[in-house]
C-alpha atoms as a PDB file:
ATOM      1  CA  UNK A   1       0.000   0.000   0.000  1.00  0.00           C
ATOM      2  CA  UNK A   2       1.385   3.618  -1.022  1.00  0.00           C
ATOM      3  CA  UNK A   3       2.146   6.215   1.395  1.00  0.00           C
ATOM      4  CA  UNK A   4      -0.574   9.309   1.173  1.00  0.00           C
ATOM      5  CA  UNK A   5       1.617  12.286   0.672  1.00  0.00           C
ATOM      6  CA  UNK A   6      -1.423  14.285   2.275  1.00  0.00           C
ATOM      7  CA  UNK A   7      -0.507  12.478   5.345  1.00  0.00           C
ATOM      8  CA  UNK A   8       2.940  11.747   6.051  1.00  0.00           C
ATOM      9  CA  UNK A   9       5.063  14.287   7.674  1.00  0.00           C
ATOM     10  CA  UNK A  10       8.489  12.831   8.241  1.00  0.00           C
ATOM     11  CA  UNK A  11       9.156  12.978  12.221  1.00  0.00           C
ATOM     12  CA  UNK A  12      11.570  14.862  13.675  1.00  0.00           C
ATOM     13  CA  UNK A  13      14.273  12.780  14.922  1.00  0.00           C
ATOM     14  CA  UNK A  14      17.146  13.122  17.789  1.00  0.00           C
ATOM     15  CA  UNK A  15      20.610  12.468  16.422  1.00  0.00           C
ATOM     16  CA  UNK A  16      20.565   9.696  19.490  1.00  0.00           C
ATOM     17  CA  UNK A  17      17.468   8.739  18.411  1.00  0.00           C
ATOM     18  CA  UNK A  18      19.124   7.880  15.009  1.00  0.00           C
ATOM     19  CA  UNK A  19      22.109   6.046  16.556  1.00  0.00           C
ATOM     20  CA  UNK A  20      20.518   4.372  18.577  1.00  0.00           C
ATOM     21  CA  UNK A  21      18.241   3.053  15.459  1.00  0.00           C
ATOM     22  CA  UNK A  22      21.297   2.500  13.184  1.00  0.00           C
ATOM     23  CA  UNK A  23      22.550   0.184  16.105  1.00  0.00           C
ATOM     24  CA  UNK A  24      19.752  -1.884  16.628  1.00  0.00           C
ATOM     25  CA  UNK A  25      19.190  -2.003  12.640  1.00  0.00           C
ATOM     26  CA  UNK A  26      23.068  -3.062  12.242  1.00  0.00           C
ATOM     27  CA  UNK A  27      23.202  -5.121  15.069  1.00  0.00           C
ATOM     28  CA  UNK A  28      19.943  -6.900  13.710  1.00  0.00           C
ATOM     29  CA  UNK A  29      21.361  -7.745  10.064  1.00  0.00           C
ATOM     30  CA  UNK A  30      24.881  -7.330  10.150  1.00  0.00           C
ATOM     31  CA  UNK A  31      25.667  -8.955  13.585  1.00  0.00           C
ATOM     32  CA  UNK A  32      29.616  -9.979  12.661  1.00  0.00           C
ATOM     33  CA  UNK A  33      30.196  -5.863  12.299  1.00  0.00           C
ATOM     34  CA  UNK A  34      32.919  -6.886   9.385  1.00  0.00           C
ATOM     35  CA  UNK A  35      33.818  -4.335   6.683  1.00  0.00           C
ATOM     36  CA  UNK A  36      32.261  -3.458   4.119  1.00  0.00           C
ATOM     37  CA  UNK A  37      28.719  -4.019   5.145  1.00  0.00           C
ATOM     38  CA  UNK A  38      26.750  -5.300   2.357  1.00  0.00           C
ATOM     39  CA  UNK A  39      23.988  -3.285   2.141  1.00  0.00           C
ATOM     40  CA  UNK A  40      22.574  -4.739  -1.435  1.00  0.00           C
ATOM     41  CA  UNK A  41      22.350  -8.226   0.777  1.00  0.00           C
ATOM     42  CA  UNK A  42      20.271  -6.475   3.454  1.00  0.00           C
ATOM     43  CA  UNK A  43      18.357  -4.867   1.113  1.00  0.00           C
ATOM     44  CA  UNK A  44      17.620  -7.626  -0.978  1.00  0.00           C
ATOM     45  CA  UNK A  45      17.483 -10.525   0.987  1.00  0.00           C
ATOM     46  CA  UNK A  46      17.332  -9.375   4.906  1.00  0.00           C
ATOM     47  CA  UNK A  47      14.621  -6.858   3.864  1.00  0.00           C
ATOM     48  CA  UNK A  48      13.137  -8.279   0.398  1.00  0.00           C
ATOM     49  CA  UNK A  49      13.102  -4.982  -1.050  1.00  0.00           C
ATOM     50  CA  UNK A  50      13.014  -4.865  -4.801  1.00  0.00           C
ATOM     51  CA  UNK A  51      15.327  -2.942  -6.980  1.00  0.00           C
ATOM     52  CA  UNK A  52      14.217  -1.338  -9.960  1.00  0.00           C
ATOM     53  CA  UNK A  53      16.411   0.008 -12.584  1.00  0.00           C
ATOM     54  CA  UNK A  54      15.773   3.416 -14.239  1.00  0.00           C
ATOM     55  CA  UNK A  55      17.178   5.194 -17.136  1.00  0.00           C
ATOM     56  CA  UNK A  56      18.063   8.688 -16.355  1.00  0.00           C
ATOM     57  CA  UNK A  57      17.250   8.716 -12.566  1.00  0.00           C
ATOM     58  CA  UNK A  58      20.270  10.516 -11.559  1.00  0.00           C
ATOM     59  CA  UNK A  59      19.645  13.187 -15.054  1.00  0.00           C
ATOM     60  CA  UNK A  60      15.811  13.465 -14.392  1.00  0.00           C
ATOM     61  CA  UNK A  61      15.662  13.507 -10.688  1.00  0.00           C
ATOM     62  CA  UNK A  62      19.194  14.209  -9.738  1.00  0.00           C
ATOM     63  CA  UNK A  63      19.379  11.081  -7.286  1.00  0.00           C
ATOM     64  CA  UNK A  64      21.395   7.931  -6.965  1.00  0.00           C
ATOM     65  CA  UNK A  65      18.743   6.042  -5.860  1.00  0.00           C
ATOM     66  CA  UNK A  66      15.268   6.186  -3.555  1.00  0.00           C
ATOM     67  CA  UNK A  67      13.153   3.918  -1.897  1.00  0.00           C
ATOM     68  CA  UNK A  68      10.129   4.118  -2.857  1.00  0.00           C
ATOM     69  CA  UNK A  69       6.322   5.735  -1.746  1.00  0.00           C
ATOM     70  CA  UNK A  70       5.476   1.715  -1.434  1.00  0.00           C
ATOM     71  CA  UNK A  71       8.314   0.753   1.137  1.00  0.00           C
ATOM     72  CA  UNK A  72       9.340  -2.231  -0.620  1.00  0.00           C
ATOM     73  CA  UNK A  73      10.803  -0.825  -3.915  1.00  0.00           C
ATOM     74  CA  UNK A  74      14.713   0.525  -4.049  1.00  0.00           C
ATOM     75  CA  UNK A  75      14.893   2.255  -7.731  1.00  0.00           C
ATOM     76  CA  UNK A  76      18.703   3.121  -8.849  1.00  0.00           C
ATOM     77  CA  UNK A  77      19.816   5.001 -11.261  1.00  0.00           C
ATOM     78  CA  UNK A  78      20.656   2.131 -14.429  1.00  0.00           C
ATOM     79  CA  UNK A  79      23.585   3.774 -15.836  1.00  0.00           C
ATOM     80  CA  UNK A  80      24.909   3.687 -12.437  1.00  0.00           C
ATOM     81  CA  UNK A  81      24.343   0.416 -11.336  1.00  0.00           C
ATOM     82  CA  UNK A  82      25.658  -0.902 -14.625  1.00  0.00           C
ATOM     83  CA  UNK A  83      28.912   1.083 -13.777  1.00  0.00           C
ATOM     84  CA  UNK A  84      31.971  -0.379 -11.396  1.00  0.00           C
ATOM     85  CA  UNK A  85      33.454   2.611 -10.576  1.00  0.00           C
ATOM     86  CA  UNK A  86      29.961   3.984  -9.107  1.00  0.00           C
ATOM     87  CA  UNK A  87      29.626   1.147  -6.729  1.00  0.00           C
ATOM     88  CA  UNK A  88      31.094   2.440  -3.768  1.00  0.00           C
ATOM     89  CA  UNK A  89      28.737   6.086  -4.669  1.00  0.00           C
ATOM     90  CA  UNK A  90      25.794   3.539  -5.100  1.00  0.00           C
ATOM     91  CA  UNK A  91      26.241   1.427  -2.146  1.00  0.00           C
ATOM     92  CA  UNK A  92      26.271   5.163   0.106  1.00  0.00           C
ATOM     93  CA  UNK A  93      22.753   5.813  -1.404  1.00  0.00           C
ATOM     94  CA  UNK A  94      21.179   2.522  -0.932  1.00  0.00           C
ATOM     95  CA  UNK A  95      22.859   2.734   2.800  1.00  0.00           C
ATOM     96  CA  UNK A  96      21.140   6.103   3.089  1.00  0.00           C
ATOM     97  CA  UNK A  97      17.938   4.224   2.061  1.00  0.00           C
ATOM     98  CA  UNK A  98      18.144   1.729   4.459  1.00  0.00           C
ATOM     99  CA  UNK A  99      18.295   4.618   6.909  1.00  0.00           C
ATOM    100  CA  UNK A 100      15.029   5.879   5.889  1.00  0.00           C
ATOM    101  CA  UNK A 101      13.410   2.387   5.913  1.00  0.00           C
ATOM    102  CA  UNK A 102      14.785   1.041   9.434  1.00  0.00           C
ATOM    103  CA  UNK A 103      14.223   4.353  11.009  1.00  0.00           C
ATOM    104  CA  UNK A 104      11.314   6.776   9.287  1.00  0.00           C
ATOM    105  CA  UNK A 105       9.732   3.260   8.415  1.00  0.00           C
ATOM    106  CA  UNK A 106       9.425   2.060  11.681  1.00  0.00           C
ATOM    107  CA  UNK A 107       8.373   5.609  13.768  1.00  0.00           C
ATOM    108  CA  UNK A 108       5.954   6.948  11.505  1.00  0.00           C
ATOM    109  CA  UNK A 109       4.191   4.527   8.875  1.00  0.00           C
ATOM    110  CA  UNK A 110       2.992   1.891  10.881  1.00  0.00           C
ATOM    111  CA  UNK A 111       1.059   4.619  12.449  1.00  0.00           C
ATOM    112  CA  UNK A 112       0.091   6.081   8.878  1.00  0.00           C
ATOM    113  CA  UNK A 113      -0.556   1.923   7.304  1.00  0.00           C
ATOM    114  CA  UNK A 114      -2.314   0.553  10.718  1.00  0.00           C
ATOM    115  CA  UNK A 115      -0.040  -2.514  10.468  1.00  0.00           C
ATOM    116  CA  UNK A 116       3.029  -4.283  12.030  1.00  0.00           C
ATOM    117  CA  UNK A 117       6.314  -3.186  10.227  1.00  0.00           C
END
């Protein structure tokens, strides 16, 4: 079910608030703490989100990537994704996704969808 953009108003959130969310969230799917973390695992398979290529993200919207209004869609930029020496920029954005799913996710649409996250 999409998010109603009428409705949603991203919270306001405490840095600690975020660490403290980032720790449970890591601690949760990346338990062994080794380097690199591999967020396209997490995303994928810890979190079953889908990833959706699309041309000219990055030209048209001037982002790497986004998670979608339906919570379980990442779309990345093709032309990126296709591209080695964009991983390490790629795997930032997708991290920064994650962010918004384990922490804006988890506050504030539950509340919005009525249903366990």
């Amino acid at each position: 079910m999409a998010i109603d953009p009428q409705r949603f108003k991203a919270p306001y959130l405490e840095n600690t608030q975020c660490w403290d969310a980032a720790e449970i969230f890591r601690h949760r799917y990346w338990p062994s703490g080794a380097l690199p973390v591999d967020v396209l695992d997490i995303a994928e398979f810890d979190l079953g989100l889908k990833f959706k290529m699309v041309s000219g993200l990055i030209e048209d919207a001037d982002v790497d990537a986004l998670l979608l209004g339906d919570w379980q869609t990442l779309a990345v930029d093709q032309k990126l994704y296709l591209d080695a020496k964009y991983y390490n920029r790629l795997r930032f954005s997708i991290a920064h996704e994650l962010g918004c799913h384990g922490t804006v996710k988890t506050s504030q649409v539950g509340s919005i969808h009525n249903q366990p996250l």
